[in-house]
PDB file of N, CA and C in Angstrom:
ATOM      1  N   UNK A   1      33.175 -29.318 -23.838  1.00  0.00           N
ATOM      2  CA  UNK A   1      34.602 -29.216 -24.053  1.00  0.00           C
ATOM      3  C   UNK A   1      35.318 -30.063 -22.997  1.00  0.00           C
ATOM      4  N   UNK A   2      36.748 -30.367 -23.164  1.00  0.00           N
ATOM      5  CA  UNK A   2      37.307 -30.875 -22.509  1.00  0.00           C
ATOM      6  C   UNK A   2      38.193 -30.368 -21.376  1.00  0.00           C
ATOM      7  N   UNK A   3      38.312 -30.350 -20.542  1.00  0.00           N
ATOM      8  CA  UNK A   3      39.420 -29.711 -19.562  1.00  0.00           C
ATOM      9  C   UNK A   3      40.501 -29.182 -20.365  1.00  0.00           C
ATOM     10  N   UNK A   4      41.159 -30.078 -20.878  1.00  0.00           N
ATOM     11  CA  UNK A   4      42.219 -29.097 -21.855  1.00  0.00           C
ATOM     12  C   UNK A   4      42.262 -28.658 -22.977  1.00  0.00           C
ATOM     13  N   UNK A   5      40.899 -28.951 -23.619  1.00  0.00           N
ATOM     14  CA  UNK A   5      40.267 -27.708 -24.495  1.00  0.00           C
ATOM     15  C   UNK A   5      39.816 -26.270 -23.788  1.00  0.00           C
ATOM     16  N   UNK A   6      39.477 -26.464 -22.636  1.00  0.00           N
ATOM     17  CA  UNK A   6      39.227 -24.856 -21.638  1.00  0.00           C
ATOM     18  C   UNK A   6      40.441 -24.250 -21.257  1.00  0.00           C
ATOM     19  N   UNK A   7      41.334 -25.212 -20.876  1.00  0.00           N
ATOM     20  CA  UNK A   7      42.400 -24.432 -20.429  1.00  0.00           C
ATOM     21  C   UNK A   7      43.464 -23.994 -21.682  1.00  0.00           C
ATOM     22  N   UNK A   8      43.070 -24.312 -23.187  1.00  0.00           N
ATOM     23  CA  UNK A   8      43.797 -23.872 -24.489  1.00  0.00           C
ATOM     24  C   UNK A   8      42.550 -22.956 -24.725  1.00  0.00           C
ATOM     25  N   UNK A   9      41.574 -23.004 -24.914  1.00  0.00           N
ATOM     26  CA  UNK A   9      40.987 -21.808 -25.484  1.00  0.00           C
ATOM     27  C   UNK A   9      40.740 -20.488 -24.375  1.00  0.00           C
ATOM     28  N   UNK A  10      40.933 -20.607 -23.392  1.00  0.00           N
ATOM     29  CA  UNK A  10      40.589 -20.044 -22.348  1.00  0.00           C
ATOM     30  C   UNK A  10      41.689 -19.287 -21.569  1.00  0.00           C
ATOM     31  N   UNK A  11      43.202 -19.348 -21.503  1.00  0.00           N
ATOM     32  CA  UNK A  11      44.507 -19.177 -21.452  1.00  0.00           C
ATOM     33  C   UNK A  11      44.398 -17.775 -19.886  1.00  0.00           C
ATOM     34  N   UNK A  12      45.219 -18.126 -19.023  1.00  0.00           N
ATOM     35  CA  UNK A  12      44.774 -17.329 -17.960  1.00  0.00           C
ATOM     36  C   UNK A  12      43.609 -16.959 -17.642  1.00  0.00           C
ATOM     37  N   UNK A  13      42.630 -17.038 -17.633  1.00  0.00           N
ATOM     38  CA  UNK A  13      41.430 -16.579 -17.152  1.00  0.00           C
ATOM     39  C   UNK A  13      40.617 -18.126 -16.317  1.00  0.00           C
ATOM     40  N   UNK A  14      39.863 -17.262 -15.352  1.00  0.00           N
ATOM     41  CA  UNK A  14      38.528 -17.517 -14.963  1.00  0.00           C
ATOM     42  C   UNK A  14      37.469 -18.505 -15.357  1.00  0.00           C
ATOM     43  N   UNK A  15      37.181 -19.337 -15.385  1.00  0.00           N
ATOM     44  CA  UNK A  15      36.233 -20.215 -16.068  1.00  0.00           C
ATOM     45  C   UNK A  15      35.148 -20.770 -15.132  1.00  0.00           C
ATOM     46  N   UNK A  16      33.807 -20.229 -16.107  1.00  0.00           N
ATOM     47  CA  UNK A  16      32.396 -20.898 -15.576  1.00  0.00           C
ATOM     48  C   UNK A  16      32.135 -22.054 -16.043  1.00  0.00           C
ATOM     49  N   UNK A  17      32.019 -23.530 -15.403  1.00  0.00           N
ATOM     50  CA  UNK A  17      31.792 -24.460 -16.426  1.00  0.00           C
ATOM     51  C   UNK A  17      30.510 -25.356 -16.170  1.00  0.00           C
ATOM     52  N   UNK A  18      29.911 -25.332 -16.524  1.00  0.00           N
ATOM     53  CA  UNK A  18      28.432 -25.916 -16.266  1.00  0.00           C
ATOM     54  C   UNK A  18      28.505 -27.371 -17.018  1.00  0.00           C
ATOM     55  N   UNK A  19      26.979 -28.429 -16.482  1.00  0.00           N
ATOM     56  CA  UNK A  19      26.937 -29.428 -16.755  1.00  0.00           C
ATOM     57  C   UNK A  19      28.062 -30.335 -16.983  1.00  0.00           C
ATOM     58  N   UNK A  20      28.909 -30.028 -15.711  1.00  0.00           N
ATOM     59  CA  UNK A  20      30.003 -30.978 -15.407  1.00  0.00           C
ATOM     60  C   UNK A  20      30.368 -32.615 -15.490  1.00  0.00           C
ATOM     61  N   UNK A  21      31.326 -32.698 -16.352  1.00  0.00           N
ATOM     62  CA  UNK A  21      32.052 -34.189 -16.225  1.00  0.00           C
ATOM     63  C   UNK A  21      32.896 -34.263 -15.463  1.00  0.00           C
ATOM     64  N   UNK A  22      32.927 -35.377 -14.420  1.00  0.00           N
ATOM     65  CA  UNK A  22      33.779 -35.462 -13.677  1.00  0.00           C
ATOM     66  C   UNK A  22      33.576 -37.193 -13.647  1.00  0.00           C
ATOM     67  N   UNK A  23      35.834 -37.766 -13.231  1.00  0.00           N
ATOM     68  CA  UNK A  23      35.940 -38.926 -13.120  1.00  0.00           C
ATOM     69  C   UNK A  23      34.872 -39.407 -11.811  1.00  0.00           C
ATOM     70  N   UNK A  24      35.182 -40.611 -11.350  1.00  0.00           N
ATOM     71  CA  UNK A  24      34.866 -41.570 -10.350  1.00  0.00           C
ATOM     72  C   UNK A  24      35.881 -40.975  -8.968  1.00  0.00           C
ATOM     73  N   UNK A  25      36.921 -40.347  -9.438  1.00  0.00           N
ATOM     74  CA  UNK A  25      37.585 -39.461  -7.861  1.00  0.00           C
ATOM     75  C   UNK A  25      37.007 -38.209  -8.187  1.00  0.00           C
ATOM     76  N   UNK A  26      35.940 -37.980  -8.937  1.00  0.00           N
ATOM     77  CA  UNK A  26      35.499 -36.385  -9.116  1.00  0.00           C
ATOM     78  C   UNK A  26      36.471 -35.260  -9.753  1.00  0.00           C
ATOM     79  N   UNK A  27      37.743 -35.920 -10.404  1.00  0.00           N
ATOM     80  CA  UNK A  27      37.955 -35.370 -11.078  1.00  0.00           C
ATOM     81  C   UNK A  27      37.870 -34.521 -12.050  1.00  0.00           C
ATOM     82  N   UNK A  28      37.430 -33.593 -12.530  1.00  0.00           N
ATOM     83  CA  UNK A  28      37.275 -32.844 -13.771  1.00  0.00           C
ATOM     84  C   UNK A  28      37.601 -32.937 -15.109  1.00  0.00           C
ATOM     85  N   UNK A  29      36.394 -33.619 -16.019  1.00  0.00           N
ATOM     86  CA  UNK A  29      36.987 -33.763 -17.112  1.00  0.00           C
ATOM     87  C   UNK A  29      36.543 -32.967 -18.193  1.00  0.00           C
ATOM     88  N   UNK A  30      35.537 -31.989 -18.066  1.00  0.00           N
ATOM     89  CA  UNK A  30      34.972 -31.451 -18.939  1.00  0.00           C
ATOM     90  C   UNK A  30      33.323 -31.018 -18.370  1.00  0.00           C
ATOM     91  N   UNK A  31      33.120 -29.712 -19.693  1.00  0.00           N
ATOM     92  CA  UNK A  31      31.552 -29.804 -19.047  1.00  0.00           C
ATOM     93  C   UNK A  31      31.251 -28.249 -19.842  1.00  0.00           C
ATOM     94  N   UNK A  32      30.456 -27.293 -20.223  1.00  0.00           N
ATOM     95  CA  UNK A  32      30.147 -26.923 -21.340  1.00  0.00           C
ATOM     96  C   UNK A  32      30.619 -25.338 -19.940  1.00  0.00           C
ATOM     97  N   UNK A  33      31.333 -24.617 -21.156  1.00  0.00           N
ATOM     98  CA  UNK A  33      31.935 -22.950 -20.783  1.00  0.00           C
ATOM     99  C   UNK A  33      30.836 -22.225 -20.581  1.00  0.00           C
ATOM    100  N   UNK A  34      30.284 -21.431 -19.352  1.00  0.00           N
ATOM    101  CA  UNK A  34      28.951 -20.442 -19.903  1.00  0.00           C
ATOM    102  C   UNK A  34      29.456 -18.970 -19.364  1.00  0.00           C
ATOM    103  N   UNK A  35      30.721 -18.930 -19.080  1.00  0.00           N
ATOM    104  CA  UNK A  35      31.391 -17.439 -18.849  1.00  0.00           C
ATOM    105  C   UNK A  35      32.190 -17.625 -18.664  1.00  0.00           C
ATOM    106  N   UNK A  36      33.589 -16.955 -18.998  1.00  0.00           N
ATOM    107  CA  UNK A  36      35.040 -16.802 -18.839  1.00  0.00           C
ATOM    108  C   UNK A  36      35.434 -15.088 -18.299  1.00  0.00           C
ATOM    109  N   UNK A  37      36.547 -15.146 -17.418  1.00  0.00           N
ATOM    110  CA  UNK A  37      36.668 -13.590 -17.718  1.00  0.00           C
ATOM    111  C   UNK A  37      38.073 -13.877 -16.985  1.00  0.00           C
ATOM    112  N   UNK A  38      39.435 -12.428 -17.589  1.00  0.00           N
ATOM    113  CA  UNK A  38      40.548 -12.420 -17.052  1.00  0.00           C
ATOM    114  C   UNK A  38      39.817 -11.997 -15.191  1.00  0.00           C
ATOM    115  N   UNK A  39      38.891 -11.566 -14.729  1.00  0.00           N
ATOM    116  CA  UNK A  39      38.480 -10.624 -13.649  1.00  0.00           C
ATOM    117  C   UNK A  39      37.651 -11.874 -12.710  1.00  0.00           C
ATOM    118  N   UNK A  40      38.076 -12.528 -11.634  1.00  0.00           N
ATOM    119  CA  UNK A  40      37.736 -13.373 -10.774  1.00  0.00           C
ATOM    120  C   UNK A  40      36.354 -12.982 -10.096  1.00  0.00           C
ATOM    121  N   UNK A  41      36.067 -12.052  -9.670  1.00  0.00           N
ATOM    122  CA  UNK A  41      35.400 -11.097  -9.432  1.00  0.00           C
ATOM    123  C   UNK A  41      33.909 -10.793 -10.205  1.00  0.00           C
ATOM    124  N   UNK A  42      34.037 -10.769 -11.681  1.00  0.00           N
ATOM    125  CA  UNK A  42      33.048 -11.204 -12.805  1.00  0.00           C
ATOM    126  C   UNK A  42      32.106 -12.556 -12.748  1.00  0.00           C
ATOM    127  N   UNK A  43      33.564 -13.502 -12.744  1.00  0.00           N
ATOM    128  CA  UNK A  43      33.102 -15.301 -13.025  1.00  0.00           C
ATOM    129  C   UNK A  43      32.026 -15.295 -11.429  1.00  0.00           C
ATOM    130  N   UNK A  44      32.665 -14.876 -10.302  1.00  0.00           N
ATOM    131  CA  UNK A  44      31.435 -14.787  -9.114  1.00  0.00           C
ATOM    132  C   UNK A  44      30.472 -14.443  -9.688  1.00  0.00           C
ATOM    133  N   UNK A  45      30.336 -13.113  -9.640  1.00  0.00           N
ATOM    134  CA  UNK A  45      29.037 -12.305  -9.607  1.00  0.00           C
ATOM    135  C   UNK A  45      28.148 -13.167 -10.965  1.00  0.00           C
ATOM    136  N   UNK A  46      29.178 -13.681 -12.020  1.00  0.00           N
ATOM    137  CA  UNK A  46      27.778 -14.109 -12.860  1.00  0.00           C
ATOM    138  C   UNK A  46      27.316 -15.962 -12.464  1.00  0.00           C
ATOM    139  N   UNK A  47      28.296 -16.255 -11.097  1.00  0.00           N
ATOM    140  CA  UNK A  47      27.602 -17.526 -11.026  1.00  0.00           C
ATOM    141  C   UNK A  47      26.271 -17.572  -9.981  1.00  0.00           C
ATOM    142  N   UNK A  48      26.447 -16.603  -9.377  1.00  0.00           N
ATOM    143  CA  UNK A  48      25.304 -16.077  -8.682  1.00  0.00           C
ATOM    144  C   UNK A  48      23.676 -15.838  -9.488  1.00  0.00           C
ATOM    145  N   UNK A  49      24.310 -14.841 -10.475  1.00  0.00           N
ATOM    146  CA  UNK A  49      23.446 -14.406 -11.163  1.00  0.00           C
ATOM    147  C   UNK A  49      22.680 -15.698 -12.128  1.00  0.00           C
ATOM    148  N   UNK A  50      23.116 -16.488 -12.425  1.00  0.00           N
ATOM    149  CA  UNK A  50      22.647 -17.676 -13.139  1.00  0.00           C
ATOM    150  C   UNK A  50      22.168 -19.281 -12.248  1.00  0.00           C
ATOM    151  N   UNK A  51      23.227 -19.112 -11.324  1.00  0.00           N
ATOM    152  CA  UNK A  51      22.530 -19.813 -10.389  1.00  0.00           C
ATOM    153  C   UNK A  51      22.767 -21.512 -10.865  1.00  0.00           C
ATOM    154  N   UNK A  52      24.013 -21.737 -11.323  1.00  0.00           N
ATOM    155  CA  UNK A  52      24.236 -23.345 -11.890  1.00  0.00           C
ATOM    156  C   UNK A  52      23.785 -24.190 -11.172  1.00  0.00           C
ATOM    157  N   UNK A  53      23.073 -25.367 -11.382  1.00  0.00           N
ATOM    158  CA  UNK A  53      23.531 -26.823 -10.325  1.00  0.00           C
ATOM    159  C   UNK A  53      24.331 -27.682  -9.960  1.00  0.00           C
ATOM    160  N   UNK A  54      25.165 -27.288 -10.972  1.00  0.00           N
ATOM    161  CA  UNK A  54      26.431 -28.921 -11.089  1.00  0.00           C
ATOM    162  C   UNK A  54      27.422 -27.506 -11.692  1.00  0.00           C
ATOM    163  N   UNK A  55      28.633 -27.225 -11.130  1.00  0.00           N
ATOM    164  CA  UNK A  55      29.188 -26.433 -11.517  1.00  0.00           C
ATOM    165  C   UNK A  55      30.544 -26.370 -11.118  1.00  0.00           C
ATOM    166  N   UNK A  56      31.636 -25.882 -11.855  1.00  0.00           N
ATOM    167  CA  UNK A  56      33.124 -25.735 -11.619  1.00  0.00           C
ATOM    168  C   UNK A  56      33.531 -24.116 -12.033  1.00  0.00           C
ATOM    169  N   UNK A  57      34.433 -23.838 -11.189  1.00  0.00           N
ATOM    170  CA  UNK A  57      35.242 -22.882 -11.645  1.00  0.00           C
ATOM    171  C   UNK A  57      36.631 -23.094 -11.639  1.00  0.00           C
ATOM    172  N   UNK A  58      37.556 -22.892 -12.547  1.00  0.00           N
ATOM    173  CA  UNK A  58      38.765 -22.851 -12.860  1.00  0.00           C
ATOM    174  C   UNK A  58      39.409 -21.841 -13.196  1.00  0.00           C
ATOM    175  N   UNK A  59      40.768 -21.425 -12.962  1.00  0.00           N
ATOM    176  CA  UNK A  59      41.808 -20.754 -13.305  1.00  0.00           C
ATOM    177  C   UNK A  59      42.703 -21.282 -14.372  1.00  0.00           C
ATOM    178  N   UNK A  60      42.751 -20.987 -15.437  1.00  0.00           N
ATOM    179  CA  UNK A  60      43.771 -21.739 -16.089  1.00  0.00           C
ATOM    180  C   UNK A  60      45.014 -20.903 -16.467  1.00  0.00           C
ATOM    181  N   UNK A  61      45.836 -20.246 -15.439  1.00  0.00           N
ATOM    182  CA  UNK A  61      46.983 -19.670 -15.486  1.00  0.00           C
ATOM    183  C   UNK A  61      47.656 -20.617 -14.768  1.00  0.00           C
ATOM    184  N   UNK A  62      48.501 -20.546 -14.332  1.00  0.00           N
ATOM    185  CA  UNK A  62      49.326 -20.599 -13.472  1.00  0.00           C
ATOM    186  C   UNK A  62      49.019 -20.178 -11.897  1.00  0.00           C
ATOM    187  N   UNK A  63      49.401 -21.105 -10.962  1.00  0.00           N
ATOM    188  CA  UNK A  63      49.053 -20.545  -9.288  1.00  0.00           C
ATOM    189  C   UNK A  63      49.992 -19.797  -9.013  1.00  0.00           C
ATOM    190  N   UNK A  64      50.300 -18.411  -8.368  1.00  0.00           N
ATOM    191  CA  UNK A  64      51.281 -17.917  -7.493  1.00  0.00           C
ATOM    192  C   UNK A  64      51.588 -19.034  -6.405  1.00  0.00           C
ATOM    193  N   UNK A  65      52.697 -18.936  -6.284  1.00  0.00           N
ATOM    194  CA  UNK A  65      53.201 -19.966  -4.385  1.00  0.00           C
ATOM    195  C   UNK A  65      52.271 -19.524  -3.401  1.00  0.00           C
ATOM    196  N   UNK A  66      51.938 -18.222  -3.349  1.00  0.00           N
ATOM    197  CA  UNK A  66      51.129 -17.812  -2.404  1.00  0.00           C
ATOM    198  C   UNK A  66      49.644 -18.015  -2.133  1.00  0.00           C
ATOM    199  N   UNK A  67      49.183 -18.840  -3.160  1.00  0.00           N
ATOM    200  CA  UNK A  67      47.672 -18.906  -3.091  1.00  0.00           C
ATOM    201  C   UNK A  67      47.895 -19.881  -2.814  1.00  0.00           C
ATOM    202  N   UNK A  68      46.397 -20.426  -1.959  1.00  0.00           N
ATOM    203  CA  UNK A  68      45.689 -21.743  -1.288  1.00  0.00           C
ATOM    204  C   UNK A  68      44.514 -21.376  -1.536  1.00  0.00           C
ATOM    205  N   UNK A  69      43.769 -22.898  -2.470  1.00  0.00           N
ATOM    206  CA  UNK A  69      42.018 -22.732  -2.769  1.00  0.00           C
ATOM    207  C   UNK A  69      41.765 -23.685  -1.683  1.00  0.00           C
ATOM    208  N   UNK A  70      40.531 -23.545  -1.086  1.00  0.00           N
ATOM    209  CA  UNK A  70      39.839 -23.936  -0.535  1.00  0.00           C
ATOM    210  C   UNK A  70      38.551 -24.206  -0.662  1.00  0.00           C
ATOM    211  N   UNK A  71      38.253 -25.542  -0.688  1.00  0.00           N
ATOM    212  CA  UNK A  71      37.169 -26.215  -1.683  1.00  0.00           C
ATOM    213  C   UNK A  71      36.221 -26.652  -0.311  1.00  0.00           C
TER     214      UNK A  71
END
């Protein structure tokens, strides 16, 4: 899928995204869904549990002002 095929089928929530596309600035362009959940907390525990190699997680809501990710 595409980045903004995840963030339309996927709408506020959490996203596991495996076998990642990313531009030449490492951008994010896509890469196949293998768990979603409204619960941040979930998308952890099951990236652990699966153990990806090449992997992204996304939010596709909206940021509060108050959050800062740290990559």
């Amino acid at each position: 899928m595409t980045i903004e095929e995840i963030y339309k089928s996927f709408p506020s929530e959490w996203v596991l995204i495996d076998e990642v596309q990313a531009d030449e600035h490492y951008q994010l362009l896509g890469g196949r869904v293998v768990f979603h959940s409204k619960n941040r907390n979930e998308v952890h525990n099951r990236t652990i549990e699966l153990k990806p190699k090449r992997f992204a997680v996304r939010y596709t809501g909206e940021t509060p002002e108050n959050v800062i990710f740290i990559l």
